[in-house]
Protein backbone atom coordinates (compact mmCIF):
# COMPACT_ATOMS: atom_id res chain seq x y z
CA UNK A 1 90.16 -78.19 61.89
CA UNK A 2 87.27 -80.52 61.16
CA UNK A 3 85.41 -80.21 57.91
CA UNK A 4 81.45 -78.52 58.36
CA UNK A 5 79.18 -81.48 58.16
CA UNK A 6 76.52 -80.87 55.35
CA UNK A 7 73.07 -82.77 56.89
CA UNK A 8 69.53 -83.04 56.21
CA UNK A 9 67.23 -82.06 59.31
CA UNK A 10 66.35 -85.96 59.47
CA UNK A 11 70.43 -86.49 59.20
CA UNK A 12 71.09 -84.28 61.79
CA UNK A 13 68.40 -85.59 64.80
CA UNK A 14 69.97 -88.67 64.10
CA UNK A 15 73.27 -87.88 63.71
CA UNK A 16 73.01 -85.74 66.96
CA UNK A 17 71.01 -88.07 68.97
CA UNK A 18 74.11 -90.52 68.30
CA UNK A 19 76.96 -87.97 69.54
CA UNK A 20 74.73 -87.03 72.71
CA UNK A 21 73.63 -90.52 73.29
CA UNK A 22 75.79 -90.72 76.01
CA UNK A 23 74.95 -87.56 77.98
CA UNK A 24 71.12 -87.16 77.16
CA UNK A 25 70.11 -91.09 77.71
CA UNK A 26 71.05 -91.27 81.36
CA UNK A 27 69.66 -88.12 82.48
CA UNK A 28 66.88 -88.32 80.59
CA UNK A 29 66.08 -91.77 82.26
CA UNK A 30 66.97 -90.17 85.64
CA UNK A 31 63.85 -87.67 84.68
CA UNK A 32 61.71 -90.53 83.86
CA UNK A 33 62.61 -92.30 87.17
CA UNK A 34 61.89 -89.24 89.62
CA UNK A 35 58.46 -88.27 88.22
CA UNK A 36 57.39 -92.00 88.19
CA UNK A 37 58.33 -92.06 91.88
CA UNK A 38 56.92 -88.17 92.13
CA UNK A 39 53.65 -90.02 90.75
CA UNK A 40 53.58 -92.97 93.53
CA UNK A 41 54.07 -90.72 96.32
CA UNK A 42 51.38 -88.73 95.13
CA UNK A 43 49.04 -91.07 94.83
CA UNK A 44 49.85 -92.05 99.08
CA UNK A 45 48.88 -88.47 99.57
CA UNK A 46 45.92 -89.07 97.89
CA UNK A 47 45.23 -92.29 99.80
CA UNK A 48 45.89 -90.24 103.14
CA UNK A 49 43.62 -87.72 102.10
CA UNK A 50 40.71 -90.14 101.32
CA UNK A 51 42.11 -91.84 104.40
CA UNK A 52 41.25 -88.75 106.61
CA UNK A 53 37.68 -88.17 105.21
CA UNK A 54 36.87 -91.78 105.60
CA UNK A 55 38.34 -91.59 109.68
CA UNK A 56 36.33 -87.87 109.63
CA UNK A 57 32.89 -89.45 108.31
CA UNK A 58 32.78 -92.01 110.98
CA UNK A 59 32.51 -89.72 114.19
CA UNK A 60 30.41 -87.53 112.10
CA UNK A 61 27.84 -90.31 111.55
CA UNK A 62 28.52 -91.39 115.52
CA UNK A 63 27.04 -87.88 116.10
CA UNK A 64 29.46 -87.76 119.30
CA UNK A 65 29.03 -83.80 119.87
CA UNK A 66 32.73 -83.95 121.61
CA UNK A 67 34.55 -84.94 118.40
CA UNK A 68 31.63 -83.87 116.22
CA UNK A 69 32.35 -80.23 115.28
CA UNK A 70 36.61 -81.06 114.50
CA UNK A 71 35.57 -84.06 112.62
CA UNK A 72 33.38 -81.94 110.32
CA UNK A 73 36.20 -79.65 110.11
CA UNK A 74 38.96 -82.28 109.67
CA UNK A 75 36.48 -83.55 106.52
CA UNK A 76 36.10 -80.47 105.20
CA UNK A 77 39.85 -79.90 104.96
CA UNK A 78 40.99 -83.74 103.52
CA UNK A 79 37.92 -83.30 100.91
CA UNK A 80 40.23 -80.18 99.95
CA UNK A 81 43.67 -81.42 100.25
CA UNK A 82 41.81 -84.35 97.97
CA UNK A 83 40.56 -81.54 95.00
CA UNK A 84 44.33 -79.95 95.02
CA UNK A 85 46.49 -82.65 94.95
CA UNK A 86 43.93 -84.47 91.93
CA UNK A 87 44.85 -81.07 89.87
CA UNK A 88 48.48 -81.65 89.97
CA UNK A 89 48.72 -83.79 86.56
CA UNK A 90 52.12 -85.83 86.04
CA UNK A 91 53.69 -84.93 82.82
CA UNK A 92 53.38 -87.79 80.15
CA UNK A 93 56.47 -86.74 77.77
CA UNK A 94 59.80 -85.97 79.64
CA UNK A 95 61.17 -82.24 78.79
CA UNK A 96 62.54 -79.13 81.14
CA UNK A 97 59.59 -77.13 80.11
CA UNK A 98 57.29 -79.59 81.43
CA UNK A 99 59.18 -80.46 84.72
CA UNK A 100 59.73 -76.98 85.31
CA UNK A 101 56.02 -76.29 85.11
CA UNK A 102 54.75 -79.69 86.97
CA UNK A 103 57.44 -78.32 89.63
CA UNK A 104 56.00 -74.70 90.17
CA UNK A 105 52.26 -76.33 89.93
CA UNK A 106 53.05 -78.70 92.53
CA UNK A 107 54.68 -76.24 94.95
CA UNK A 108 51.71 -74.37 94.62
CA UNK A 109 49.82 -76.62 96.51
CA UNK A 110 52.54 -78.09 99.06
CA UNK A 111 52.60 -74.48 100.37
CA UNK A 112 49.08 -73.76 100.45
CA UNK A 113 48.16 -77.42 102.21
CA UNK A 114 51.40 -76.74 104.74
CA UNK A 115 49.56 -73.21 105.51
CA UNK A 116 46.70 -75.10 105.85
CA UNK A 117 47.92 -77.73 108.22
CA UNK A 118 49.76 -75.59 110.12
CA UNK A 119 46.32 -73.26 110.94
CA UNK A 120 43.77 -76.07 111.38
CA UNK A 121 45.37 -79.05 112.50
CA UNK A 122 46.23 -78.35 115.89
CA UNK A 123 42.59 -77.07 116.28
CA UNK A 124 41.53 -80.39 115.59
CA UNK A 125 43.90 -82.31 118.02
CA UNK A 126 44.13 -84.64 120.46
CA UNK A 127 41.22 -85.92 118.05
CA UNK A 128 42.39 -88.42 114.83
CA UNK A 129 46.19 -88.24 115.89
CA UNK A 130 47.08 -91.52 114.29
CA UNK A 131 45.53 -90.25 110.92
CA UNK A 132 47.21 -87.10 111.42
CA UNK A 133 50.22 -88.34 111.54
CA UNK A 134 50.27 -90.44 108.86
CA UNK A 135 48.53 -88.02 106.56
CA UNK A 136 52.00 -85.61 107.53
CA UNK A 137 54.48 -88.98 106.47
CA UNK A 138 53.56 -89.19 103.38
CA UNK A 139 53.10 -85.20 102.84
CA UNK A 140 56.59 -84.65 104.05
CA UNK A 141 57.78 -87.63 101.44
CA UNK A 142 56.06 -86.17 99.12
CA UNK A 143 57.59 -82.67 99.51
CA UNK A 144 61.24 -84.40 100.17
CA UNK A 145 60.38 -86.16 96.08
CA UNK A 146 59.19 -82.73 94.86
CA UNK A 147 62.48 -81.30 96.33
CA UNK A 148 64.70 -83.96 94.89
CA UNK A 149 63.11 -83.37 91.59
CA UNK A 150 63.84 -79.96 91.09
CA UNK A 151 67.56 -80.19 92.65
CA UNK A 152 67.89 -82.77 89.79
CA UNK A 153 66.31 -80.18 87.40
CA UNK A 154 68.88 -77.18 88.24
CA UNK A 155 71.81 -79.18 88.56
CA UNK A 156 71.20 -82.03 86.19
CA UNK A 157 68.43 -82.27 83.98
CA UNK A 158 69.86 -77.94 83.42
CA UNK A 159 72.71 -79.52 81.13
CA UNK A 160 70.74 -80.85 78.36
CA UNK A 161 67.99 -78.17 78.23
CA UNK A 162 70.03 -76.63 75.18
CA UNK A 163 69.77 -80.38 73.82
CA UNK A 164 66.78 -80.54 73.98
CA UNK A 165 65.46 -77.47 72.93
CA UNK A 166 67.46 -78.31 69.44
CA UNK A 167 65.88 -81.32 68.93
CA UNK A 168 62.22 -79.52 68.95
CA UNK A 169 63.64 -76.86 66.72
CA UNK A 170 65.06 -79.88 64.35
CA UNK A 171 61.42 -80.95 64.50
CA UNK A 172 59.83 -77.30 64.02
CA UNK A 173 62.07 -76.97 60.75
CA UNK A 174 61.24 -80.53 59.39
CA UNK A 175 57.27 -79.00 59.88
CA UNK A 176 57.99 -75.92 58.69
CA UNK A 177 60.23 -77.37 55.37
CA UNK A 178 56.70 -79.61 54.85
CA UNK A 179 54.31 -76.84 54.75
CA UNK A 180 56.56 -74.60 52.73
CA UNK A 181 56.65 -77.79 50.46
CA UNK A 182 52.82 -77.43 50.94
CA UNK A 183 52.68 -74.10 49.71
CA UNK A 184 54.65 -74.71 46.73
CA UNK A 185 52.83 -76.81 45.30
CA UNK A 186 49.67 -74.73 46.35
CA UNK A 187 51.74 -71.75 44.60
CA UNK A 188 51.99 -73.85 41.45
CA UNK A 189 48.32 -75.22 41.26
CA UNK A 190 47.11 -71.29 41.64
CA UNK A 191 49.61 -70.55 38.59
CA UNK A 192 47.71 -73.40 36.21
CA UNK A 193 44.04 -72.07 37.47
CA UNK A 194 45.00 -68.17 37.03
CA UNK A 195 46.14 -68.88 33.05
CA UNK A 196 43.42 -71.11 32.99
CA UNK A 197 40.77 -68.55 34.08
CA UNK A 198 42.64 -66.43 31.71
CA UNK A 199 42.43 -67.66 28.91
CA UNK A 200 39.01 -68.58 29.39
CA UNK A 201 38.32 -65.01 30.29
CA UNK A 202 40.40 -64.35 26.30
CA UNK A 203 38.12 -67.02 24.76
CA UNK A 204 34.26 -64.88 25.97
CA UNK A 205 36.08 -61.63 25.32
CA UNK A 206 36.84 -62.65 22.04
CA UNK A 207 32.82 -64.17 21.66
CA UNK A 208 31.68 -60.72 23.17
CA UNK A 209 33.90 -58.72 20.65
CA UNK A 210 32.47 -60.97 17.81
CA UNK A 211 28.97 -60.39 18.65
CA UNK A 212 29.37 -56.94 19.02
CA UNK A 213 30.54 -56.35 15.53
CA UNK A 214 27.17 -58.34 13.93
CA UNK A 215 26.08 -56.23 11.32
CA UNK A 216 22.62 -56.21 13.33
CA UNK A 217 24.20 -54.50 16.30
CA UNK A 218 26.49 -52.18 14.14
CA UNK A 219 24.00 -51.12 12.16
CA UNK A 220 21.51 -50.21 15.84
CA UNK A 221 25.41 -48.53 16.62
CA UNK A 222 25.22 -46.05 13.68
CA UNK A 223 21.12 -45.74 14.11
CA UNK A 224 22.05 -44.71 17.60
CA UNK A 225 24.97 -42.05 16.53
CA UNK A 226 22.92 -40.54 13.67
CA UNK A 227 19.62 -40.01 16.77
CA UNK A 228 22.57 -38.13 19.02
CA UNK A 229 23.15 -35.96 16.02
CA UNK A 230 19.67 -35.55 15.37
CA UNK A 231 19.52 -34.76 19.30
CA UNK A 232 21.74 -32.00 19.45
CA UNK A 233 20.58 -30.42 16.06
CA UNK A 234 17.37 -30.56 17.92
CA UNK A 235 18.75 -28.69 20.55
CA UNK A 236 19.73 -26.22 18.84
CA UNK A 237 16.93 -25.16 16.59
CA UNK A 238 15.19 -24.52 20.31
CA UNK A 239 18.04 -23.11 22.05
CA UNK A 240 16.23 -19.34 21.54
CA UNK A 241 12.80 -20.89 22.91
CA UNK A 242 13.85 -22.64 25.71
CA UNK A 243 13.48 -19.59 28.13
CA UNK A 244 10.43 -18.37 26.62
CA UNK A 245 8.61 -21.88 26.87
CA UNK A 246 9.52 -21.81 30.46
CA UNK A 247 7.70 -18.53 31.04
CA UNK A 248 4.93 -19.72 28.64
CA UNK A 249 4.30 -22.70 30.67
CA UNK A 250 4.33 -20.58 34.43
CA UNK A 251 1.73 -18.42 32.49
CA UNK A 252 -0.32 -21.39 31.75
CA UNK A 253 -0.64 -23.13 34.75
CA UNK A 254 -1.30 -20.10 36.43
CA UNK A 255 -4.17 -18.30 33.95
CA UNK A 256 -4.44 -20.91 31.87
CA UNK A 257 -4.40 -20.92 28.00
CA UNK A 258 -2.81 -24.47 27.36
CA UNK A 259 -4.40 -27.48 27.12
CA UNK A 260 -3.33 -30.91 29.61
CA UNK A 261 -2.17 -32.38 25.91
CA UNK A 262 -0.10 -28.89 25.04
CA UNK A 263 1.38 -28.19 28.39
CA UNK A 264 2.18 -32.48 28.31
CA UNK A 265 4.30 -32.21 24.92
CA UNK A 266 5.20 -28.25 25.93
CA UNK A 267 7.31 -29.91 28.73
CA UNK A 268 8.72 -32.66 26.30
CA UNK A 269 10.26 -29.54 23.78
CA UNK A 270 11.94 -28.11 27.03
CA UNK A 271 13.11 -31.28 27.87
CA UNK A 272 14.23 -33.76 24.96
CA UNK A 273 12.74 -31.79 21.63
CA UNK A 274 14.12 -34.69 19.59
CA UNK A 275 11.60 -36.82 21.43
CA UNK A 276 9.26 -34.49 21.00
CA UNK A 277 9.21 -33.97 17.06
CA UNK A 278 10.02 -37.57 16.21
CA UNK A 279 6.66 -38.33 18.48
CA UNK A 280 4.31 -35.61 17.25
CA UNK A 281 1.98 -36.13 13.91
CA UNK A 282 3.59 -35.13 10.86
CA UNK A 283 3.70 -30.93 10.46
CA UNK A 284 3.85 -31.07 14.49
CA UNK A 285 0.70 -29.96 14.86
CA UNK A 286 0.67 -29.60 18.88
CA UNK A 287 3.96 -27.63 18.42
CA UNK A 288 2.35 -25.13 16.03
CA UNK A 289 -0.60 -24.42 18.49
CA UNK A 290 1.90 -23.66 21.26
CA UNK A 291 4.22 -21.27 19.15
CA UNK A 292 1.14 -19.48 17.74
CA UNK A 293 -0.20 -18.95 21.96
CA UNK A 294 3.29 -18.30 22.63
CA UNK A 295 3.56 -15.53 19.73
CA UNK A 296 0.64 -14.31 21.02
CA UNK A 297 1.62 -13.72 24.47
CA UNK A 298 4.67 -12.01 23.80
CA UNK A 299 2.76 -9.95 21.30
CA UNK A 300 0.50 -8.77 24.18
CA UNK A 301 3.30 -8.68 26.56
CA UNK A 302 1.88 -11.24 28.88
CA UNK A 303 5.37 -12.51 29.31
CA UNK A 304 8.42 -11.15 30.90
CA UNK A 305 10.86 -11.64 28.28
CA UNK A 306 13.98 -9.35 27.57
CA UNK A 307 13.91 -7.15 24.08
CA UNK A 308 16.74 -9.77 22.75
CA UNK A 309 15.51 -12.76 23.59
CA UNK A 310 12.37 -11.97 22.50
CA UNK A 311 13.66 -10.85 19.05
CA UNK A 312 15.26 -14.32 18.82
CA UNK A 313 12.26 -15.91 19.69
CA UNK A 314 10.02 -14.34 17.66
CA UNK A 315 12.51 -15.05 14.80
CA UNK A 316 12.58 -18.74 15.71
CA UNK A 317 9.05 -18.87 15.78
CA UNK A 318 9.14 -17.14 12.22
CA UNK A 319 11.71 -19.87 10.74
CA UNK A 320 9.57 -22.55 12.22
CA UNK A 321 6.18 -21.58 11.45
CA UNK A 322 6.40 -19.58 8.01
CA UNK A 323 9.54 -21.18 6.57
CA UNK A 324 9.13 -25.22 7.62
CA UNK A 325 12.42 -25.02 9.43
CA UNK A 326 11.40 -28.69 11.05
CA UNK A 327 10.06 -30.51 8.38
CA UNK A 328 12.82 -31.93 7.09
CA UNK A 329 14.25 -32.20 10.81
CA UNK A 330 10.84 -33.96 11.89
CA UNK A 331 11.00 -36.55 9.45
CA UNK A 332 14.42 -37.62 10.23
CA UNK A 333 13.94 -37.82 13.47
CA UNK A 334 10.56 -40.16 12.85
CA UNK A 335 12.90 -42.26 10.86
CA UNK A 336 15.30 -42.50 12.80
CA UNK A 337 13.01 -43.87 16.00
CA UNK A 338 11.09 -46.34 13.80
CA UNK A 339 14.80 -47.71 12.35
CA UNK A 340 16.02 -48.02 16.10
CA UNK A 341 13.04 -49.35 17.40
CA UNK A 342 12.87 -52.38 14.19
CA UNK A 343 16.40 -53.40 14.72
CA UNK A 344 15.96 -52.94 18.68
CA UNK A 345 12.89 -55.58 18.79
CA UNK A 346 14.03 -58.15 15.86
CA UNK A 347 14.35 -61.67 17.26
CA UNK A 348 18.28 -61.21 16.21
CA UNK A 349 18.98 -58.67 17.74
CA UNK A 350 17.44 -60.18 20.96
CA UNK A 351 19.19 -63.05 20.71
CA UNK A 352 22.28 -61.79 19.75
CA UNK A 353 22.17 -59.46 23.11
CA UNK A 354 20.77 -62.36 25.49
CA UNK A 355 23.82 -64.10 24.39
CA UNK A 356 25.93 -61.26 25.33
CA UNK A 357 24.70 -60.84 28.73
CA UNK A 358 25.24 -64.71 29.26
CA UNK A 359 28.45 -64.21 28.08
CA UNK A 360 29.03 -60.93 30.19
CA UNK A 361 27.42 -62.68 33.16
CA UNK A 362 30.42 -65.65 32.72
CA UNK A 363 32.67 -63.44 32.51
CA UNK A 364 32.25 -61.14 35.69
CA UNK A 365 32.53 -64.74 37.45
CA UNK A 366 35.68 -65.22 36.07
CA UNK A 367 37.17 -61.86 37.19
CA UNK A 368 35.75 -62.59 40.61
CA UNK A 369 37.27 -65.73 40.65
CA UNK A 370 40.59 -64.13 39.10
CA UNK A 371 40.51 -62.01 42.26
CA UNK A 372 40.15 -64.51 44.18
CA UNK A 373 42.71 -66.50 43.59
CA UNK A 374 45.41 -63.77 43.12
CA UNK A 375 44.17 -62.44 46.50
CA UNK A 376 45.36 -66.16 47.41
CA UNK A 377 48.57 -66.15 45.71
CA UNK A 378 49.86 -62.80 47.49
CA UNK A 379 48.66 -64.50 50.97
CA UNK A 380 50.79 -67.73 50.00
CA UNK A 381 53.85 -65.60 48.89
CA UNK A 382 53.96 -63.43 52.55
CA UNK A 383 53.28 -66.55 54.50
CA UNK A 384 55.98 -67.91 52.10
CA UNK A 385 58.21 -64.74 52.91
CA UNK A 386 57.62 -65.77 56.73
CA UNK A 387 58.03 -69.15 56.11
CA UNK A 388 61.28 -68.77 54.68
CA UNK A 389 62.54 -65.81 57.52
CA UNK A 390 61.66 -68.82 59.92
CA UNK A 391 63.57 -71.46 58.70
CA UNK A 392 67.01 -69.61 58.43
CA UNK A 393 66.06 -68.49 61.75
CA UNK A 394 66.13 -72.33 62.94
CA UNK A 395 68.83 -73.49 61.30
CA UNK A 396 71.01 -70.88 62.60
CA UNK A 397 69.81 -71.45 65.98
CA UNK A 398 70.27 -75.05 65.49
CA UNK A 399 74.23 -74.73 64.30
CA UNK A 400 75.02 -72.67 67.10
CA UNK A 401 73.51 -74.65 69.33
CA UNK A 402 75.20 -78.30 67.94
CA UNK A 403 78.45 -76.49 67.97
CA UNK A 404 78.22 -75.54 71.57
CA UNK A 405 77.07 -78.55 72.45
CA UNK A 406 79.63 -81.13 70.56
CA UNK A 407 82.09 -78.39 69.30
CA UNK A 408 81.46 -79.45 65.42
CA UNK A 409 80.32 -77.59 62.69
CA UNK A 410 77.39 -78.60 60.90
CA UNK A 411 75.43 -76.98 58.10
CA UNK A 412 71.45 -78.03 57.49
CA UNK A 413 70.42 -77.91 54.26
């Protein structure tokens, strides 16, 4: 038994080409042969055609109302025989695919001109009989060609179809082994980008980290913890007049009894009382007008407060008013703001944040760009997948095929 032949796709067109040389060269040049004579005789239809309109054009111009109304009929028809047989197009390469379909295309029209001929010409005789008659010579040659042609193509040309189908697939793989070359390289050039881009993306992390931990912005960090302490202690020395500041201020702005600027900073204590203390004049003097109109309206049962949380209120207004529960609070808080809003507005801190948003800014383009190009990488590596599934494909097809053909094993690499 014969060894397997090991060949390149190159090796094995030419190494193929050499062993069917003998078998593919002759009927291949039969091929070439018919459809150049398929192309002459063609072209005498075409001449018969223009042949007919010319003969047609003349007794219309002669205006002889005996021959008139056939010879406009007789032009009409030729100027359409003319338009189909100029659609048939000859084949330039030589290959059963494209005989096949020049064959079908061209009966096409042979059997919708011989329906024609058969309907109109003998409505148009005695009249242009010589033209007639030649215009059916070289339309019969024509068919008798077209005939010829495709008895070649099931008998002859039929026995080197497989041939030549596994030359185009030997050409399909050489393509397809290029662009999966292609994409290798692609597939390499996206690895160097992505660790460039990452480490890049390292090197402003890194910056942004660095920046971050500037004794500027660290100490703004702890200013900013200590205020949400000073927030929620807030919060808490209010928690028992919350509800009765609510009713206070439904009283008010329906009877009256607060001022715009009391009922202005009564809403602040409901809503952010830290805010409220750290931006009221030392002893809160605004607060201590609204407790005392608050005390009174409970005291005069103005407000619709239950026993307990009016205990607790009262109390809280107590610890507030009579035992400076806030002072110390208030004065915190003040500190606090003023601190935050010095290291907020010094011309470090602004630049040292400016450069962190530049820096942030560069970076989110990275990560886009990151994206990007991994969203490229998984589209290269299916196509790759596909690729790949495609090629074995071929070859396969392509040993089967060379050792029906020649009865010899080969293996493409």
């Amino acid at each position: 038994m014969s060894e397997t032949l090991k060949l390149s796709p190159e090796e094995a067109k030419k190494w193929l080409e050499k062993e069917t040389e003998s078998v593919f060269v002759p009927v291949h040049a039969k091929a070439k042969k018919l459809l150049k004579e398929m192309e002459k005789t063609l072209e005498k239809v075409e001449d018969a055609c223009n042949m007919l309109l010319e003969s047609s054009r003349r007794e219309i111009e002669r205006r002889n109302m005996k021959v008139y109304k056939r010879a406009r009929g007789l032009n009409k028809l030729a100027r359409l025989f003319l338009e189909r047989f100029r659609r048939i197009k000859v084949p330039k390469g030589i290959s059963y695919n494209e005989l096949l379909n020049f064959i079908q295309d061209s009966q096409e029209v042979f059997l919708i001109t011989e329906t024609d001929i058969k309907n109109w010409f003998p409505r148009i005789s005695p009249f242009f009989i010589f033209d007639r008659r030649k215009f059916l010579a070289e339309f019969e040659k024509a068919k008798e060609k077209l005939g010829e042609l495709q008895s070649f193509l099931a008998k002859k040309y039929v026995k080197i179809k497989t041939l030549e189908e596994t030359f185009f697939l030997i050409e399909t793989l050489q393509k397809l082994k290029k662009e999966l070359s292609d994409m290798e390289i692609r597939k390499k050039q996206i690895t160097d980008e992505k660790a460039a881009i990452e480490n890049r993306i390292n090197e402003i992390q890194q910056k942004i980290t660095r920046l971050e931990a500037h004794e500027t912005l660290t100490s703004l960090n702890t200013i900013n913890m200590e205020i949400e302490k000073l927030r929620l202690e807030a919060k808490h020395v209010f928690r028992h007049l919350r509800k009765p500041f609510m009713k206070l201020q439904s009283f008010a702005l329906r009877q009256g009894g607060l001022t715009p600027e009391e009922l202005k900073k009564l809403d602040q204590y409901m809503e952010n009382p830290f805010e409220a203390l750290a931006t009221e004049e030392k002893g809160f003097p605004i607060l201590r007008q609204i407790l005392q109109k608050l005390a009174t309206a409970m005291a005069k049962s103005e407000l619709k407060l239950k026993q307990d949380k009016k205990r607790k209120a009262e109390q809280a207004i107590h610890s507030i008013l009579d035992k400076n529960l806030l002072d110390d609070l208030q004065q915190k808080c003040k500190k606090a703001i003023t601190l935050k809003k010095q290291l907020s507005t010094s011309p470090e801190t602004r630049d040292i944040r400016r450069n962190i948003a530049e820096l942030q800014e560069k970076l989110e383009k990275l990560k886009h760009e990151n994206r990007r190009i991994l969203s490229e990488r998984a589209k290269i590596e299916a196509k790759n997948e596909e690729m790949l599934k495609r090629i074995r494909d071929a070859k396969y097809k392509i040993e089967k095929n060379v050792f029906e053909l020649v009865g010899r094993k080969i293996l493409i690499e």
